[in-house]
Structures are given as structure tokens and as C-alpha cells.
N, C-alpha and C. Protein backbone atom coordinates (compact mmCIF):
# COMPACT_ATOMS: atom_id res chain seq x y z
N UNK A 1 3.39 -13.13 11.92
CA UNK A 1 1.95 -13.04 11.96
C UNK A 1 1.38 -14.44 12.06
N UNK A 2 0.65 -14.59 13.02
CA UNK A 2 0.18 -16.12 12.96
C UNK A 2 -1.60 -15.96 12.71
N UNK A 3 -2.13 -17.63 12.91
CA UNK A 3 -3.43 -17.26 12.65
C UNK A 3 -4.03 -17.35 13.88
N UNK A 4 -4.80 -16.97 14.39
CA UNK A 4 -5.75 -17.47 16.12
C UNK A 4 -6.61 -18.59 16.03
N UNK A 5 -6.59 -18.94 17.15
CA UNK A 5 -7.36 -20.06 17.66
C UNK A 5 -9.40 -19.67 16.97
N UNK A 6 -10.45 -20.31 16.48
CA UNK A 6 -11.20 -19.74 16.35
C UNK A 6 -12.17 -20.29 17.52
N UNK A 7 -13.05 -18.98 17.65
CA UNK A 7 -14.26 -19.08 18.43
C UNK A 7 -15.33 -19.59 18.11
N UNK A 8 -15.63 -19.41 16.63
CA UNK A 8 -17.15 -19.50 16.54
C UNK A 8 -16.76 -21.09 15.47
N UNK A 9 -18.30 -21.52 15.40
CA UNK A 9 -17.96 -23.14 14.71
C UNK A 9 -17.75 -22.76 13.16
N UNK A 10 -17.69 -23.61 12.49
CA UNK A 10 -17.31 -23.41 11.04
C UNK A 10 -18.54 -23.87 10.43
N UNK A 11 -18.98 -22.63 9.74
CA UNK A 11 -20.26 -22.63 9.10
C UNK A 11 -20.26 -21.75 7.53
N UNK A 12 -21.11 -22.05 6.88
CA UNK A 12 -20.90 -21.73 4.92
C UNK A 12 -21.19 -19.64 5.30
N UNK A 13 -20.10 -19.62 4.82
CA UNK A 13 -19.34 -18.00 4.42
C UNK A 13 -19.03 -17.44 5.37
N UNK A 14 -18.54 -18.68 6.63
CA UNK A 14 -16.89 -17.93 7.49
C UNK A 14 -16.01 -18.61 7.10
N UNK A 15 -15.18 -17.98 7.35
CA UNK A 15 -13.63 -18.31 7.30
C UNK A 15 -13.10 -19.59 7.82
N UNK A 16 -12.19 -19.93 6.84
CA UNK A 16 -11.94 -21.39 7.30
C UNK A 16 -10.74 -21.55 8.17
N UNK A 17 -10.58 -22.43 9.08
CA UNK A 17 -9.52 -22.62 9.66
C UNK A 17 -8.52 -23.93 9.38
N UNK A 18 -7.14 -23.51 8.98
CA UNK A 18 -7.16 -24.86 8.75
C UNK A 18 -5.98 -25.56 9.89
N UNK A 19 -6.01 -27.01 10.01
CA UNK A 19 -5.49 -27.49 10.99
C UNK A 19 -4.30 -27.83 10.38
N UNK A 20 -2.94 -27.54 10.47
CA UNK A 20 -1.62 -27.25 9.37
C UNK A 20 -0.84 -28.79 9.76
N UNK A 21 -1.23 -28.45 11.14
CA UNK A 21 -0.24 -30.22 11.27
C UNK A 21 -1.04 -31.36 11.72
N UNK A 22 -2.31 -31.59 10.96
CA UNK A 22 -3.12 -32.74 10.50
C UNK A 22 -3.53 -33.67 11.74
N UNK A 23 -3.64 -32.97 13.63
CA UNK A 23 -3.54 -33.91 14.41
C UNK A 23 -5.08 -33.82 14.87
N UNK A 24 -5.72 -33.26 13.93
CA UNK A 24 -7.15 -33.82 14.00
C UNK A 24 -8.03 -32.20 15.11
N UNK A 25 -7.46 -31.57 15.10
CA UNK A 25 -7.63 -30.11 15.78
C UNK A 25 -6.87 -29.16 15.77
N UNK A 26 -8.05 -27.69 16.38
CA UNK A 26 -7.33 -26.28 15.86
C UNK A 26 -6.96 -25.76 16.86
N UNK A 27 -6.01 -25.44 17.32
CA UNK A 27 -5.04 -24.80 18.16
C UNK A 27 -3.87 -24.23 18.16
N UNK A 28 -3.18 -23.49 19.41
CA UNK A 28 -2.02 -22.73 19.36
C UNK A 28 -1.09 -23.59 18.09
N UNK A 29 -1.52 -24.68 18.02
CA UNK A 29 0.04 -25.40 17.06
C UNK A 29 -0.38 -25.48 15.84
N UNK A 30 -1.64 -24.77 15.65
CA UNK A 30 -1.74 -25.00 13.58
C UNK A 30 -1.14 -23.43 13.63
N UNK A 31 -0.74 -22.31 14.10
CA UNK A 31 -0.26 -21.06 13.93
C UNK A 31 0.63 -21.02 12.31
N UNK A 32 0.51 -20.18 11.80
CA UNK A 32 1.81 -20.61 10.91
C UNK A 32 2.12 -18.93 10.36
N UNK A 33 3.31 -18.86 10.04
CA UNK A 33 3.55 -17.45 9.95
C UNK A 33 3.27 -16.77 8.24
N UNK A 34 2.09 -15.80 8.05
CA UNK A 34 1.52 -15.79 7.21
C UNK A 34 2.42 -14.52 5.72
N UNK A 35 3.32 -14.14 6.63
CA UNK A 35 4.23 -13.10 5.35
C UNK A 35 5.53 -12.37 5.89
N UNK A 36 6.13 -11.98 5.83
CA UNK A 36 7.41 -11.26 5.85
C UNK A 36 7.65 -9.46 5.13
N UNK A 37 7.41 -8.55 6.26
CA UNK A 37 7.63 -6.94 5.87
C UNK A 37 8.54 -6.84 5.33
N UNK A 38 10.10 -7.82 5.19
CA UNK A 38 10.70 -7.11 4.67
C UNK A 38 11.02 -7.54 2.81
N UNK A 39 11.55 -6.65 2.71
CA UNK A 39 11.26 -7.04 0.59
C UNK A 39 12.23 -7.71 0.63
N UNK A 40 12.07 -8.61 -0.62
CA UNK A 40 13.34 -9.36 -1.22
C UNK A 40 14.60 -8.64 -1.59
N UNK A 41 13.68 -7.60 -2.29
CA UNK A 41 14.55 -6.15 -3.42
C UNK A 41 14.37 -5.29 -3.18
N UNK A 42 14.68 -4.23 -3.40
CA UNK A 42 14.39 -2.91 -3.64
C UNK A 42 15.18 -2.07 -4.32
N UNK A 43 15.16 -0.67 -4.64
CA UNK A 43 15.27 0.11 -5.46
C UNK A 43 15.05 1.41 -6.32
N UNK A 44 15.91 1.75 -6.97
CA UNK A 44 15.23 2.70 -8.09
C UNK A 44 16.19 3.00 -9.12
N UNK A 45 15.55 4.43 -10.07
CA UNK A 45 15.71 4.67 -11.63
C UNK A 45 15.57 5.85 -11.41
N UNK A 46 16.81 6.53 -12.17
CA UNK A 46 16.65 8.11 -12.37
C UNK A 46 17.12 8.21 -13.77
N UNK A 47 16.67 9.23 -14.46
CA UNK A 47 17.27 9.47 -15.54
C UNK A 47 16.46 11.24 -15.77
N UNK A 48 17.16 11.89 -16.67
CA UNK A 48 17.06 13.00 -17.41
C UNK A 48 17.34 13.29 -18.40
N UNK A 49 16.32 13.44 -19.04
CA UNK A 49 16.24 13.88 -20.48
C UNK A 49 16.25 15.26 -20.86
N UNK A 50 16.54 15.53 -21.88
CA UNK A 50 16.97 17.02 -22.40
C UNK A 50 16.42 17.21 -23.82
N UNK A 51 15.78 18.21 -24.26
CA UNK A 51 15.03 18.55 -25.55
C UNK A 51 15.23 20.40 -25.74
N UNK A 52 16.19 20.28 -26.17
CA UNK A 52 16.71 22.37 -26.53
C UNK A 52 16.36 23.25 -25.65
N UNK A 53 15.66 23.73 -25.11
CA UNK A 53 15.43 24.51 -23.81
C UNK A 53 14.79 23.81 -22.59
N UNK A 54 14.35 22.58 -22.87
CA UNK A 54 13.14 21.38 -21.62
C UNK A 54 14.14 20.54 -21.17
N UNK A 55 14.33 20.21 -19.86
CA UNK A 55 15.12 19.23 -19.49
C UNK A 55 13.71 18.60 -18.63
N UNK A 56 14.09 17.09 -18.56
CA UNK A 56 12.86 16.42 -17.44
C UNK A 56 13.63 15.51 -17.03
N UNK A 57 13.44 15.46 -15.63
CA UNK A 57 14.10 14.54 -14.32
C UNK A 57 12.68 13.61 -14.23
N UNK A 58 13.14 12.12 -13.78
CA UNK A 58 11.95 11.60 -13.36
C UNK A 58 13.02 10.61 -12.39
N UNK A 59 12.03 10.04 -11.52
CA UNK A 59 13.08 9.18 -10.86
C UNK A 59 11.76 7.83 -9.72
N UNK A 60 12.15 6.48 -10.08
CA UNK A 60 11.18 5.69 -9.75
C UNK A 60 11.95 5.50 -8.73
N UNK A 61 10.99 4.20 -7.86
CA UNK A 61 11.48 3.39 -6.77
C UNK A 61 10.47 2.49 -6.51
N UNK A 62 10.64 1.25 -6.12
CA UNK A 62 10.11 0.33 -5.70
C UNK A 62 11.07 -0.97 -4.99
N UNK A 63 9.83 -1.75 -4.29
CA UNK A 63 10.16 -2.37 -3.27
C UNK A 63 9.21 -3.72 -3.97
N UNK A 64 10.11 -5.22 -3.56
CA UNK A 64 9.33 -6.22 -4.29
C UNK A 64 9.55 -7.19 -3.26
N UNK A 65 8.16 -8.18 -3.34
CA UNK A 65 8.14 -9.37 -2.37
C UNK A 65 8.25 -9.43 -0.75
N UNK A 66 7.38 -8.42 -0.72
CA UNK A 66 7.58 -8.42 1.06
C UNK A 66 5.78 -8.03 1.68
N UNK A 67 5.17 -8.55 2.26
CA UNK A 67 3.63 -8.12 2.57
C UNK A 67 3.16 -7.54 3.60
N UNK A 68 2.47 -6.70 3.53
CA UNK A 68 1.78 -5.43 4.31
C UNK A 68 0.55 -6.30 5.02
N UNK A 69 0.55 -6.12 6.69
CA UNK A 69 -1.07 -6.56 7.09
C UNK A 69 -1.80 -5.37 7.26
N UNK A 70 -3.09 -5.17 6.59
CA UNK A 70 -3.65 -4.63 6.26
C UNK A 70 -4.76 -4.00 7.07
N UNK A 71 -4.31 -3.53 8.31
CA UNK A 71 -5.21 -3.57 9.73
C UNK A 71 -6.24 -3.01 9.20
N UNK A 72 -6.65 -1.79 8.64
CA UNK A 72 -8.02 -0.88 8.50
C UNK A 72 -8.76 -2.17 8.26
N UNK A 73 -8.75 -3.12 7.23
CA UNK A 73 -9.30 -3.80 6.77
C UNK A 73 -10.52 -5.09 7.91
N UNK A 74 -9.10 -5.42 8.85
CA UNK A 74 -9.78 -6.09 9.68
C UNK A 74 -11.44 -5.27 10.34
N UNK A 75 -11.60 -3.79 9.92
CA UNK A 75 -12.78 -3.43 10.15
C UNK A 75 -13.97 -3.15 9.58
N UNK A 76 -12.99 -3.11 8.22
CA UNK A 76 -13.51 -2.55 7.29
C UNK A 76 -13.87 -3.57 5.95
N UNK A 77 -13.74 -4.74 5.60
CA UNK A 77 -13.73 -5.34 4.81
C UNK A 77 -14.55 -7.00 5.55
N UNK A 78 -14.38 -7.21 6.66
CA UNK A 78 -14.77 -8.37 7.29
C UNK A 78 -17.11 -8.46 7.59
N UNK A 79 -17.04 -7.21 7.41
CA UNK A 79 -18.58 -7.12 7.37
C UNK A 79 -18.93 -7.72 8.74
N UNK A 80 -18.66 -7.44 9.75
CA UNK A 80 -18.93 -8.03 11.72
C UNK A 80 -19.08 -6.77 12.29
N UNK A 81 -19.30 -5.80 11.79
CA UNK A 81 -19.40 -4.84 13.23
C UNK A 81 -20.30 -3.16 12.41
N UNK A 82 -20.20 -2.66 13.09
CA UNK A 82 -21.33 -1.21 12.57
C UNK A 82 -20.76 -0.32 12.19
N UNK A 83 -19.25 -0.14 12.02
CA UNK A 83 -18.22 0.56 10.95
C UNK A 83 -19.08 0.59 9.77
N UNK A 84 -18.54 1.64 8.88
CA UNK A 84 -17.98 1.97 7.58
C UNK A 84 -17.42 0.73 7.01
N UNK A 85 -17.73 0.19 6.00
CA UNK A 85 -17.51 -1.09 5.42
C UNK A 85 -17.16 -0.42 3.75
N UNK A 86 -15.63 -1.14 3.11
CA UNK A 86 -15.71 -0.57 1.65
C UNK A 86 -16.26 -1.55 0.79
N UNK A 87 -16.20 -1.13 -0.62
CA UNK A 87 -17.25 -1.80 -1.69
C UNK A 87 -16.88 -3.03 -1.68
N UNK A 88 -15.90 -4.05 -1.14
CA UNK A 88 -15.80 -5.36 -0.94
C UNK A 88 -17.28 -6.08 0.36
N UNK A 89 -17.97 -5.45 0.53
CA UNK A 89 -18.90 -6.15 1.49
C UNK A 89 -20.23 -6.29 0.37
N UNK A 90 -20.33 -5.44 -0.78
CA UNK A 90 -21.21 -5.58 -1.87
C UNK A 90 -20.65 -7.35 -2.38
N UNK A 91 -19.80 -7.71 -2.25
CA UNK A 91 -19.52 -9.11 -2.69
C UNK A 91 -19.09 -10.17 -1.96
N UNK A 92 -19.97 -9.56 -0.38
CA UNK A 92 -20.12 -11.14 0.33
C UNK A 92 -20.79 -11.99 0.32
N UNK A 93 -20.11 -12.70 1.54
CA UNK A 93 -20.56 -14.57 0.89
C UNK A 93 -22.36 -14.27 0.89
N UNK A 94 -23.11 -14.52 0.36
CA UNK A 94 -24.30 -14.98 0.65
C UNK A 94 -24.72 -16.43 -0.20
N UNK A 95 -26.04 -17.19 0.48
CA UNK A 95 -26.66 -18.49 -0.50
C UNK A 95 -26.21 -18.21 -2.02
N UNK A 96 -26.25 -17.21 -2.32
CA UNK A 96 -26.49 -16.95 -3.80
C UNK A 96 -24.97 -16.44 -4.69
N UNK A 97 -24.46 -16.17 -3.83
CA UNK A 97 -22.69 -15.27 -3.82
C UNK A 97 -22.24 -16.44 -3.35
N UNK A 98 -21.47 -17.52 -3.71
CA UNK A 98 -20.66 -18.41 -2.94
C UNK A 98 -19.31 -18.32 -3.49
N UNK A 99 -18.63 -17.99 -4.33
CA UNK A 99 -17.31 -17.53 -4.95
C UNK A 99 -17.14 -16.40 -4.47
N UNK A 100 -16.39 -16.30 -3.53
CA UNK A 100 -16.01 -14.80 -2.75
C UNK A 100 -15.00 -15.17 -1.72
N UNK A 101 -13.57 -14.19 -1.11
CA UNK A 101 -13.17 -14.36 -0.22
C UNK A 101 -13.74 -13.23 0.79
N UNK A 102 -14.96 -12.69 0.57
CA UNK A 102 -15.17 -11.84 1.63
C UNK A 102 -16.23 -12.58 2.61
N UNK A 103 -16.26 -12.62 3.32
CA UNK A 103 -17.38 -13.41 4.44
C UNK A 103 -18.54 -13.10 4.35
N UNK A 104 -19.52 -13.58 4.94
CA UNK A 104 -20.75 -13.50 4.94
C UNK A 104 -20.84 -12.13 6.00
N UNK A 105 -21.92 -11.45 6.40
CA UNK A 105 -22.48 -10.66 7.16
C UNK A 105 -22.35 -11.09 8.63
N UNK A 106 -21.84 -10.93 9.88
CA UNK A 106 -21.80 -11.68 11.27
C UNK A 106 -21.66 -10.54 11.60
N UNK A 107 -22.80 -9.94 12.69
CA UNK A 107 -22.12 -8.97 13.85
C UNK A 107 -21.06 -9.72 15.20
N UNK A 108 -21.36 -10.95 15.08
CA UNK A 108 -20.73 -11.48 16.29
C UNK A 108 -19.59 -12.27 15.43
N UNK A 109 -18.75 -12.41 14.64
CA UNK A 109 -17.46 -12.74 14.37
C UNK A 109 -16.40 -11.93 15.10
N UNK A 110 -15.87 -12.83 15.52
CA UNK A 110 -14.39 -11.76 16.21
C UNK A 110 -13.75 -11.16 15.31
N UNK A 111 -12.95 -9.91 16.06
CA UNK A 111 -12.05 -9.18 15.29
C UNK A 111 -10.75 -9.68 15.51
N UNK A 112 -10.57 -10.59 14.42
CA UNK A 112 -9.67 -11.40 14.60
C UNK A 112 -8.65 -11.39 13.08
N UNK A 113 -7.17 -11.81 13.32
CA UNK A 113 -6.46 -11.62 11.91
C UNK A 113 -6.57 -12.65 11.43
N UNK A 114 -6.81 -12.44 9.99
CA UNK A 114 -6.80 -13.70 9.10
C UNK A 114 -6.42 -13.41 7.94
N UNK A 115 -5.62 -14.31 7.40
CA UNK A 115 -4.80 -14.13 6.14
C UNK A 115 -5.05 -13.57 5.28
N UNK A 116 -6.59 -13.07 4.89
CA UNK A 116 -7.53 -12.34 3.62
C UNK A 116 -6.25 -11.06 4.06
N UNK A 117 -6.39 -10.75 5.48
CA UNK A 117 -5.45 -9.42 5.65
C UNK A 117 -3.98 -8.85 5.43
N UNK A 118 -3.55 -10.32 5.01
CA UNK A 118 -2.09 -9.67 4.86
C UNK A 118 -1.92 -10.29 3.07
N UNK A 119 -1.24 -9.02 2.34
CA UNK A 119 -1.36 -8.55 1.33
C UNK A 119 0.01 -8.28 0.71
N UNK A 120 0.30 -8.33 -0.68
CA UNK A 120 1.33 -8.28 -1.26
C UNK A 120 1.64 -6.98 -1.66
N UNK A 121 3.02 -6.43 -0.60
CA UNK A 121 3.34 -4.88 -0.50
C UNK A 121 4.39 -4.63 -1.69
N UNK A 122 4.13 -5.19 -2.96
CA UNK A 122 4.99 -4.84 -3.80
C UNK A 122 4.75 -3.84 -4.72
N UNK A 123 5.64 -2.92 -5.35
CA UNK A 123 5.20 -1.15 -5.44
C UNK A 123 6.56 -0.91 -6.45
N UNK A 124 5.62 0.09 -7.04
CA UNK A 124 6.43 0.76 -8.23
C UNK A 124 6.17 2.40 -7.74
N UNK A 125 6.91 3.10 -7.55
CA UNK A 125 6.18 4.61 -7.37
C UNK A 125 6.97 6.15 -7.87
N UNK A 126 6.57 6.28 -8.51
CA UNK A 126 6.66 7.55 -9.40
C UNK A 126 6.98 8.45 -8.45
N UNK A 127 8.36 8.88 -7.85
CA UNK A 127 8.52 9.34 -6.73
C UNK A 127 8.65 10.77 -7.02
N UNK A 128 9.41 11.19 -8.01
CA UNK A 128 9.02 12.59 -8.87
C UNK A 128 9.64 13.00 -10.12
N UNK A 129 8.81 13.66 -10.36
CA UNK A 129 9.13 14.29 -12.02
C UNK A 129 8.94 15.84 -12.01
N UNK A 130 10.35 16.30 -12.69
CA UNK A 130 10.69 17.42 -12.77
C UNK A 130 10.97 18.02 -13.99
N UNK A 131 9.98 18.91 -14.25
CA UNK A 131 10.52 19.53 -16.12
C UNK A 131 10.69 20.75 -15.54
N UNK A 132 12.23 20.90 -16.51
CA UNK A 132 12.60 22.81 -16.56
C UNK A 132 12.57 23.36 -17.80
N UNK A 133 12.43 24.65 -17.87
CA UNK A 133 12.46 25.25 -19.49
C UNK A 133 13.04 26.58 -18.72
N UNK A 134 14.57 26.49 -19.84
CA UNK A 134 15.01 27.83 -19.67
C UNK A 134 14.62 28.91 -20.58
N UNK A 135 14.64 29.92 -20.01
CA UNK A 135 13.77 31.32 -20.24
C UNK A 135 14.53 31.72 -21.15
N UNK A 136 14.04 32.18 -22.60
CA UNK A 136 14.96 32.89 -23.19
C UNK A 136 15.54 34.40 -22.59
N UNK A 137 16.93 34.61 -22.61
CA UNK A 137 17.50 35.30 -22.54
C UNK A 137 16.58 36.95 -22.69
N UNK A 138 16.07 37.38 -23.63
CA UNK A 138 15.24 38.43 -23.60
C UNK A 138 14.18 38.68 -23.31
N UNK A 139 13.60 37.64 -22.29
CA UNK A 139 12.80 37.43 -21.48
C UNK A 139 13.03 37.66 -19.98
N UNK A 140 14.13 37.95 -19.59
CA UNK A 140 14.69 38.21 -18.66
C UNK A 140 15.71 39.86 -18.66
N UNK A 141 15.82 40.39 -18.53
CA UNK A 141 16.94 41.09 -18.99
C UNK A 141 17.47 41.21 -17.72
N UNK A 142 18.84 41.53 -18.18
CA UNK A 142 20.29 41.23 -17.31
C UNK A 142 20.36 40.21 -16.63
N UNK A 143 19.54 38.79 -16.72
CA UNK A 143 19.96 37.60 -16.41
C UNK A 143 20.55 36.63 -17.32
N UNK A 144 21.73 36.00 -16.76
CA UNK A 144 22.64 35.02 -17.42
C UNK A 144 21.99 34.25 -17.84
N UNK A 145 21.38 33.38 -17.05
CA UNK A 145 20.91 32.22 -16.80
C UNK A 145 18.80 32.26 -16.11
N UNK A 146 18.35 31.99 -16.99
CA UNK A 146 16.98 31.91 -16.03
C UNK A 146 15.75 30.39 -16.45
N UNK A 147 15.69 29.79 -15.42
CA UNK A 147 14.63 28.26 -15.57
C UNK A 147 13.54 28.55 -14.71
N UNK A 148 12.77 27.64 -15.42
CA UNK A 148 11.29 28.07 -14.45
C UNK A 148 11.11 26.17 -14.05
N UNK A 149 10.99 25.97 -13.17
CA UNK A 149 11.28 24.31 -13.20
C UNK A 149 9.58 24.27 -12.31
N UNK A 150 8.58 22.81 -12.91
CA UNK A 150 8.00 22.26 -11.99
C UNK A 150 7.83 20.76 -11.63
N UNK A 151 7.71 20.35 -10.23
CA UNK A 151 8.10 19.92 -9.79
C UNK A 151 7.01 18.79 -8.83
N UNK A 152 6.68 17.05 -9.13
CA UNK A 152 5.79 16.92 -8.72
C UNK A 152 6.28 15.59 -7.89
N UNK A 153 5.90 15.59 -6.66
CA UNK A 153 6.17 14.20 -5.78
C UNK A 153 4.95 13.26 -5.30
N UNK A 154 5.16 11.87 -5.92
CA UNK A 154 4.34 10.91 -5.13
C UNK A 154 3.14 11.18 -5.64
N UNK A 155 3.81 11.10 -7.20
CA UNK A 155 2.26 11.24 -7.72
C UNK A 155 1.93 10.20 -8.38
N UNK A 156 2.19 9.19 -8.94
CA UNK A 156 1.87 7.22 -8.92
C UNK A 156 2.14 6.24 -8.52
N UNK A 157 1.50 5.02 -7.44
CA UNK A 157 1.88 4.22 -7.41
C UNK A 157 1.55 2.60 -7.69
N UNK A 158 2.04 2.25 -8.40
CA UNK A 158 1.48 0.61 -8.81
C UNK A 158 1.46 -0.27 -8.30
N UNK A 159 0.49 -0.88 -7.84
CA UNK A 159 0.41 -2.14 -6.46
C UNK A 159 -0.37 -2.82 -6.36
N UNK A 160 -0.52 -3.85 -6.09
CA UNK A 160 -1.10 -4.38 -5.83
C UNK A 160 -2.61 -4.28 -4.27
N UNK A 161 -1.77 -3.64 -3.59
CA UNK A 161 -2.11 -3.24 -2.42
C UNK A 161 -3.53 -2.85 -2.03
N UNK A 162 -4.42 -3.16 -1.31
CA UNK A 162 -5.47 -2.27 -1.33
C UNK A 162 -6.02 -1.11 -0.18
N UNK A 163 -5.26 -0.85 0.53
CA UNK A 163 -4.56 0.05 1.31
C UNK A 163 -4.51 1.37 0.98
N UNK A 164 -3.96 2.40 1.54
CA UNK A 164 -3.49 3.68 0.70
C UNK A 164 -2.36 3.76 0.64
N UNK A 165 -1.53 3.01 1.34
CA UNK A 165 -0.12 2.84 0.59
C UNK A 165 0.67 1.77 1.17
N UNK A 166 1.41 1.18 0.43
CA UNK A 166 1.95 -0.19 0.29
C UNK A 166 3.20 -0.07 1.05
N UNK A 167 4.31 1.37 1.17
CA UNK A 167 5.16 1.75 1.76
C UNK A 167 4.91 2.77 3.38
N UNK A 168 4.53 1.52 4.25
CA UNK A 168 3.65 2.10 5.39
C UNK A 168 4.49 1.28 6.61
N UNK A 169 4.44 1.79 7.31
CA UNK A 169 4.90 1.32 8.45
C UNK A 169 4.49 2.12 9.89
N UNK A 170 3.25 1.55 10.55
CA UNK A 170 2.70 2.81 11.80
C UNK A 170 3.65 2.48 12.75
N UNK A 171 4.96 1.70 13.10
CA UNK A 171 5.37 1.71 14.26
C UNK A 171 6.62 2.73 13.96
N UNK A 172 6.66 3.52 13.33
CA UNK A 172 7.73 4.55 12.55
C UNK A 172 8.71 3.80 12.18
N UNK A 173 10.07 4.20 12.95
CA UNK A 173 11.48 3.30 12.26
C UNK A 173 11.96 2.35 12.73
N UNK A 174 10.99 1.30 13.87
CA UNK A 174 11.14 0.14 14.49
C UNK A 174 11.51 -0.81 12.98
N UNK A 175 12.42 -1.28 12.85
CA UNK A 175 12.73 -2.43 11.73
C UNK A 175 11.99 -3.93 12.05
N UNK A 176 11.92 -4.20 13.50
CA UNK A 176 11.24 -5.21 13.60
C UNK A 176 10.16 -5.27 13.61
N UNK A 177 9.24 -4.32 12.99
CA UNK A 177 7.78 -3.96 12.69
C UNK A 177 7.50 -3.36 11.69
N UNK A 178 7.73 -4.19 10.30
CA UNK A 178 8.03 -3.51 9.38
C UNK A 178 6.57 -3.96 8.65
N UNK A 179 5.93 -2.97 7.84
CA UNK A 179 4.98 -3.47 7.13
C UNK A 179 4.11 -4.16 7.87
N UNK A 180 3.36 -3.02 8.51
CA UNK A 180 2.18 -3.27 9.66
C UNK A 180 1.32 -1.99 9.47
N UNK A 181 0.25 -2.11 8.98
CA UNK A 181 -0.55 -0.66 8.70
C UNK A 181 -1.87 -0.74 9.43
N UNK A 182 -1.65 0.07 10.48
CA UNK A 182 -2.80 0.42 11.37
C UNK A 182 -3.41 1.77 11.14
N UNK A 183 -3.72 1.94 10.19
CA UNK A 183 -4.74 3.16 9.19
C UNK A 183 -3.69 4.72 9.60
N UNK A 184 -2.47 4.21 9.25
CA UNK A 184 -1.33 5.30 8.95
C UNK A 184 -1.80 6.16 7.93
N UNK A 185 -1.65 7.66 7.81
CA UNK A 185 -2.15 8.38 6.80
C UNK A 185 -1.01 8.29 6.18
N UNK A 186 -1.52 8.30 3.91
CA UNK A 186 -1.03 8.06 3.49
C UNK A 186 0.10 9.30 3.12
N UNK A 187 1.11 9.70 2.92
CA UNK A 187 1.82 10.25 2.09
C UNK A 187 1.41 11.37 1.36
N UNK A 188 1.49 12.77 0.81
CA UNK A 188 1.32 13.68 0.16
C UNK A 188 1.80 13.90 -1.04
N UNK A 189 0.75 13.88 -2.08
CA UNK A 189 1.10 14.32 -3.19
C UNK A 189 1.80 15.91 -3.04
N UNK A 190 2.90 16.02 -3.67
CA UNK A 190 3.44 17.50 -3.81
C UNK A 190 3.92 18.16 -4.93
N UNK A 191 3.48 19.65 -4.98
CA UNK A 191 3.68 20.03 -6.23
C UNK A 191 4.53 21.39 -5.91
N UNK A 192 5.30 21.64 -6.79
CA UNK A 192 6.00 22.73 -6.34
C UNK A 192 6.95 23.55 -7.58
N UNK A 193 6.86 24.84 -7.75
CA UNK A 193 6.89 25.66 -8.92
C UNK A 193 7.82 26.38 -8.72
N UNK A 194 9.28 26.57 -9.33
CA UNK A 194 10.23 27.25 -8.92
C UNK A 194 10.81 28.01 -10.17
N UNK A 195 11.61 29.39 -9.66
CA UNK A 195 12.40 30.06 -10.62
C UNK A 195 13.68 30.68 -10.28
N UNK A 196 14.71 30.15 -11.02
CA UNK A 196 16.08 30.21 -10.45
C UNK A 196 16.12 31.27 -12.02
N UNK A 197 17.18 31.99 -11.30
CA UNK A 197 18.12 33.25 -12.00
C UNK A 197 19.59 33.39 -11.52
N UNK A 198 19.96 33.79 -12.23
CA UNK A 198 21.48 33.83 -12.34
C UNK A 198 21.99 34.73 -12.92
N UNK A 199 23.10 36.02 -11.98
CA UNK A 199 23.70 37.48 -12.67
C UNK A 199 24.90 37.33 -12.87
């Protein structure tokens, strides 16, 4: 991810450009590469617990040190154009607002990438949790065995991210386009209620 050349002059609550190799101007050669999709780490945790008739499955996963560019944003957060803007444009730059990384108001700023956009895709996520309770025996009749299990996926995740999800990738299973979110829909919470028997 690099940064672009800018168009417009540098004025109080745009974005700054900076010149990386000090030769007194901004061009193709201040570029510098602003994050890396892929994680350092990754992972997960399963375990199951058991309490006299309740058993509960839970099982995490996460991914650490690798950053997501945050495309919706470039439309949605930069305050330049007649989009839908989220509650980060309530805290742009103005005379009076000068502590802010969100910009001032410009319909004419380019839609251009800049580092505000790429973001730290590191994630903890509650991938699912499963409690069963077996049925007492005379609650069933002529079954051996009977559990009523439910069953919930992708129902927390901790991040930093401001995105809808930190584990995104719109170019599908291209590896060399990893952690690039061009307003990919997020993931489904799922819930699901089951009953196993046994003769």
C-alpha cells in the first residue's frame, strides 16, 4: 500500500503529506509501504467443560499483527463527497476542533488512500459456544441416550478494527490480497438448536 502523490496544497485540516526521503519534495519516491495483511500469529482455544448433565464447548481464534485497509472508509469517514458519512465526521477538523485525525469538510479532496485507512486487523473471536444437557432418561422413554444441545457461531469479536470485520478479505482466496476490505459483507451470526437420541 503506498501513499499518492497529492493534488490539492497543504492547508489547516487536510492531510499531511510527508516527504520520507527529505529531498525537499512530494512525489512517486516519498511512497512508503503503509502495513502488511498478513498476521504475525494466529490461532486458537478449545476446551469443554462438563457439570453432571451440562457439557459446554467453546472454542476461540484469533489472528495478531497484520492490518486491514479499510476501503468503506475512504467514503465514508474522509467527509469530501455526498455519501453517508459515520459518527467520525461529528469530530472533524474545524477552527475550533484542531485535535482530530479526521479532516476538515472538502467536497473537492480526492478520493485518495491515506494511512488514517489502513488499520490494525488484530482479533479475538468467539467462534462458537455450545452447551448440551442430557435429558433425563424418563423424559424420554425408550431412549438410551437423549441431549438437547445449543449452538451459537460468530457471536464476539474483539478488535480493534472499525470495520465490520477485521477477518475480511473481498478478493476471496487470492493470498496476495490479503486484508483489503472493499465493503465485503460481514459474516453471520448463527444459532442453531439440536436434539440427538439414541435406541
Amino acid at each position: 500500500l503506498t501513499v499518492k502523490r497529492p493534488t490539492l496544497d497543504c492547508v489547516p485540516g487536510e492531510y499531511k503529506y510527508v516527504d520520507t526521503n527529505a529531498d525537499g519534495k512530494i512525489d512517486a519516491n516519498d511512497r512508503v509501504i503503509l502495513g502488511n495483511g498478513q498476521p504475525n500469529w494466529y490461532g486458537g482455544l478449545t476446551n469443554e467443560f462438563t457439570a453432571g448433565p451440562f457439557n459446554l464447548n467453546v472454542f476461540f481464534q484469533g489472528s495478531f499483527g497484520n492490518e486491514v485497509l479499510n476501503g468503506p472508509a475512504i467514503n465514508t469517514r474522509n467527509v469530501s463527497n455526498l455519501s453517508n458519512q459515520t459518527v467520525d465526521a461529528l469530530n472533524r477538523w474545524t477552527p475550533t476542533n484542531t485535535n482530530t485525525n479526521v479532516p476538515r469538510a472538502n467536497v473537492n479532496r480526492p478520493r485518495e488512500l491515506y494511512d488514517v485507512h489502513v488499520e490494525d486487523g488484530s482479533f479475538i473471536r468467539l467462534q462458537s459456544l455450545s452447551l448440551g444437557y442430557r435429558l433425563p432418561s424418563q423424559l424420554v422413554g425408550g431412549a438410551d441416550n437423549a441431549r438437547l444441545v445449543i449452538t451459537g457461531q460468530n457471536l464476539h469479536v474483539w478488535t480493534k478494527y472499525t470495520g465490520f470485520d477485521p477477518e475480511v478479505n473481498s478478493f476471496g482466496g487470492d493470498a496476495r490480497a490479503r486484508g483489503v476490505d472493499l465493503g465485503s459483507y460481514p459474516r453471520a451470526r448463527i444459532w442453531n438448536v439440536g436434539l440427538s437420541m439414541s435406541y
